[in-house]
N, C-alpha and C. Protein backbone atom coordinates (compact mmCIF):
# COMPACT_ATOMS: atom_id res chain seq x y z
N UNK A 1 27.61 70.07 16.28
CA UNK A 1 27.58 70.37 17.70
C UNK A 1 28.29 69.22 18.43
N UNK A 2 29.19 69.34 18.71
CA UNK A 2 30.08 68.35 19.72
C UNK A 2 29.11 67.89 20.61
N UNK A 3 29.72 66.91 21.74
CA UNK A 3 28.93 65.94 22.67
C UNK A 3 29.01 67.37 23.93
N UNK A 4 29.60 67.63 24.22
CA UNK A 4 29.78 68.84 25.54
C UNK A 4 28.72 69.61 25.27
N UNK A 5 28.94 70.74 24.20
CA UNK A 5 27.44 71.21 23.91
C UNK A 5 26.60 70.74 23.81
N UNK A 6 26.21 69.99 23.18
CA UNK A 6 24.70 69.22 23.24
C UNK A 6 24.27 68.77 24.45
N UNK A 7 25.23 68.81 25.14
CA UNK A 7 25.11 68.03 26.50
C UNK A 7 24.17 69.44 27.40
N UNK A 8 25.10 70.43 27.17
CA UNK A 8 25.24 71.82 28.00
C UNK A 8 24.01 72.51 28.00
N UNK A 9 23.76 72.51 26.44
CA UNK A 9 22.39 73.00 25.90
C UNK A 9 20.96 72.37 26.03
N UNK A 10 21.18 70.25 26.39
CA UNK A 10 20.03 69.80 27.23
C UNK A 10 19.70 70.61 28.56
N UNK A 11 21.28 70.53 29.47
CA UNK A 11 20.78 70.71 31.11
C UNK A 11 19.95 72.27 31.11
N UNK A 12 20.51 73.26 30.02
CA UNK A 12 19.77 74.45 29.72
C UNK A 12 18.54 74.46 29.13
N UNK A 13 18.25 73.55 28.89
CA UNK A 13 16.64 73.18 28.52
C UNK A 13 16.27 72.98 29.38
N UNK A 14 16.85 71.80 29.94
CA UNK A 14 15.64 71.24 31.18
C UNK A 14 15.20 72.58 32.62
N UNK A 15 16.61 72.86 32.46
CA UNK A 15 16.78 74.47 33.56
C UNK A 15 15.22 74.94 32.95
N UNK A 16 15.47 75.31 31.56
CA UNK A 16 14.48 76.45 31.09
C UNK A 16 13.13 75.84 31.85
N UNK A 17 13.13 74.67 31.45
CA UNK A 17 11.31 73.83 31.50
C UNK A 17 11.19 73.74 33.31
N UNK A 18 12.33 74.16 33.98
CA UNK A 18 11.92 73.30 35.51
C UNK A 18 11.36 74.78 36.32
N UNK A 19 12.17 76.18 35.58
CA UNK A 19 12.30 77.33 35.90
C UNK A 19 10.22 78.10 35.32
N UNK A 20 9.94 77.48 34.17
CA UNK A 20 8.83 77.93 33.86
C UNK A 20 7.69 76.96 34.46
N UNK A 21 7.86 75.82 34.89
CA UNK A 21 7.02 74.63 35.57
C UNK A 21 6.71 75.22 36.89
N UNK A 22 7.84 75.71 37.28
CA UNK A 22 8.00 76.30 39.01
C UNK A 22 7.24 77.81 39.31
N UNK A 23 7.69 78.73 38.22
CA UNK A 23 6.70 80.09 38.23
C UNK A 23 5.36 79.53 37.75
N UNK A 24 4.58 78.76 37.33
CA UNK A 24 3.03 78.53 36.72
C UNK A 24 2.57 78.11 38.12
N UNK A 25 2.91 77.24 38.50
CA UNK A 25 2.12 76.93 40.17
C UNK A 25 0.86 76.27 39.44
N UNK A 26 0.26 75.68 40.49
CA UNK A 26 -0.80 75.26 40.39
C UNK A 26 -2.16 75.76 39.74
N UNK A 27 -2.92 75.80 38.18
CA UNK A 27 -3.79 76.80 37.96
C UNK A 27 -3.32 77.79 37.25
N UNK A 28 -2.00 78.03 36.97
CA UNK A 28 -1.43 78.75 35.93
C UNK A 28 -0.80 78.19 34.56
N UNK A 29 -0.74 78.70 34.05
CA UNK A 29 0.24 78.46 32.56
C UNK A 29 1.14 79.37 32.10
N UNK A 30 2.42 79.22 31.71
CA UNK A 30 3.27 80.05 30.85
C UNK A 30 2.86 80.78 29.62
N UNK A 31 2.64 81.79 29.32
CA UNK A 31 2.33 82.14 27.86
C UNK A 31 3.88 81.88 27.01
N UNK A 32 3.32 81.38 25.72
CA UNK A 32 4.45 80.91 25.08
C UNK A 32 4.89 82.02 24.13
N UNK A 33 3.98 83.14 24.10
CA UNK A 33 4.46 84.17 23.55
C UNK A 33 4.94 85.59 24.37
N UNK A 34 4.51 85.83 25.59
CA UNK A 34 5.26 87.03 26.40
C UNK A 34 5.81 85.91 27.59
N UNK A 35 5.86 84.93 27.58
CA UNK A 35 6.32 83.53 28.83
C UNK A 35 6.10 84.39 30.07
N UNK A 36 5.07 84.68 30.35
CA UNK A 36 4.72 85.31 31.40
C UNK A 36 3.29 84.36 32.04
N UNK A 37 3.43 83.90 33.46
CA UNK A 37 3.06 82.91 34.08
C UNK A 37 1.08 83.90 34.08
N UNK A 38 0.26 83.12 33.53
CA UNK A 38 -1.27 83.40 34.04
C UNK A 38 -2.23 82.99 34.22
N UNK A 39 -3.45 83.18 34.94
CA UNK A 39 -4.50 82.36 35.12
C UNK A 39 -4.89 81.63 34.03
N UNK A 40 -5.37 79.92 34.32
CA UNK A 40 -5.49 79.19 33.11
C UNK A 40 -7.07 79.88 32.55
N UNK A 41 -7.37 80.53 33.45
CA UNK A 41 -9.16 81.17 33.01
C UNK A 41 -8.47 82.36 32.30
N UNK A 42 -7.62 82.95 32.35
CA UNK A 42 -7.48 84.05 31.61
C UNK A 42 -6.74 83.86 30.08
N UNK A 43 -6.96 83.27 29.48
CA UNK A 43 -6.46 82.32 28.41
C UNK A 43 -6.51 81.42 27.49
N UNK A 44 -6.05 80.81 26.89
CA UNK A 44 -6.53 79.59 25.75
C UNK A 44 -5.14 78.64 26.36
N UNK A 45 -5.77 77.62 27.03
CA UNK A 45 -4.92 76.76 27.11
C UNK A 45 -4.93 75.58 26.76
N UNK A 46 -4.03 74.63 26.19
CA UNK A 46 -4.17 73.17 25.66
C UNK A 46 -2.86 72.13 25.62
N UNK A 47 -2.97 71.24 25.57
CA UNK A 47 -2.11 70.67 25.70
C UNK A 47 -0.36 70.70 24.90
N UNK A 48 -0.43 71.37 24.46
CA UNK A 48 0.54 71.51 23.32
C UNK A 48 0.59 73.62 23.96
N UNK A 49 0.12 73.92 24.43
CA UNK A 49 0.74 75.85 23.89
C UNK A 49 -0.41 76.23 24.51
N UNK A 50 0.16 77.74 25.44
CA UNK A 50 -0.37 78.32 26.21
C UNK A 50 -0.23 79.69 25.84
N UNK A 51 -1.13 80.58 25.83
CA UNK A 51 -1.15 81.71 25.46
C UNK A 51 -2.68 82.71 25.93
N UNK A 52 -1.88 83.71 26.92
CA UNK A 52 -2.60 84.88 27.82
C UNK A 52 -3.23 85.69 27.15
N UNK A 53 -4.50 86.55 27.14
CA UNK A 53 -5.69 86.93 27.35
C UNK A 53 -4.86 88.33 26.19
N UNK A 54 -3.89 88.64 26.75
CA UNK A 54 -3.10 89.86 26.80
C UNK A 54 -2.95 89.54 25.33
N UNK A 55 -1.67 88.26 24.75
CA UNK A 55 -1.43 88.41 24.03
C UNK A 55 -2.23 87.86 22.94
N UNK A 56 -2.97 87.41 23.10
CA UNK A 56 -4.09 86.82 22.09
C UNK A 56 -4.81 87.92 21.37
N UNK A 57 -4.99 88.85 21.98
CA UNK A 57 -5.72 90.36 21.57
C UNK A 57 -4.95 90.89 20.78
N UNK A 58 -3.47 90.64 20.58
CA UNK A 58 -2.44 91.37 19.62
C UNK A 58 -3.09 91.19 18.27
């Protein structure tokens, strides 16, 4: 991976992390499996991985 990409593919990370930080709001979490923003009561949340009510039942 050249220096440009690697470069390209950080600022697209950080995009990803600033874009899912910004939909959770205060009291929410991202599910890391449907990444769909939900109540931290509706869920298993921890420091490392977040995952909704919804998909935990799968």
């Amino acid at each position: 991976m050249s220096n440009d990409a690697t470069r390209k593919w950080a600022q697209e990370q950080h995009q990803r992390e600033m874009d899912a930080e910004r939909r959770s709001g205060g009291g929410y979490a991202v599910c890391l499996h449907c990444n769909n923003p939900f109540p931290v009561s509706e869920g298993v949340v921890t420091p490392d991985a977040a995952i909704c009510d919804v998909c935990n039942d799968d």
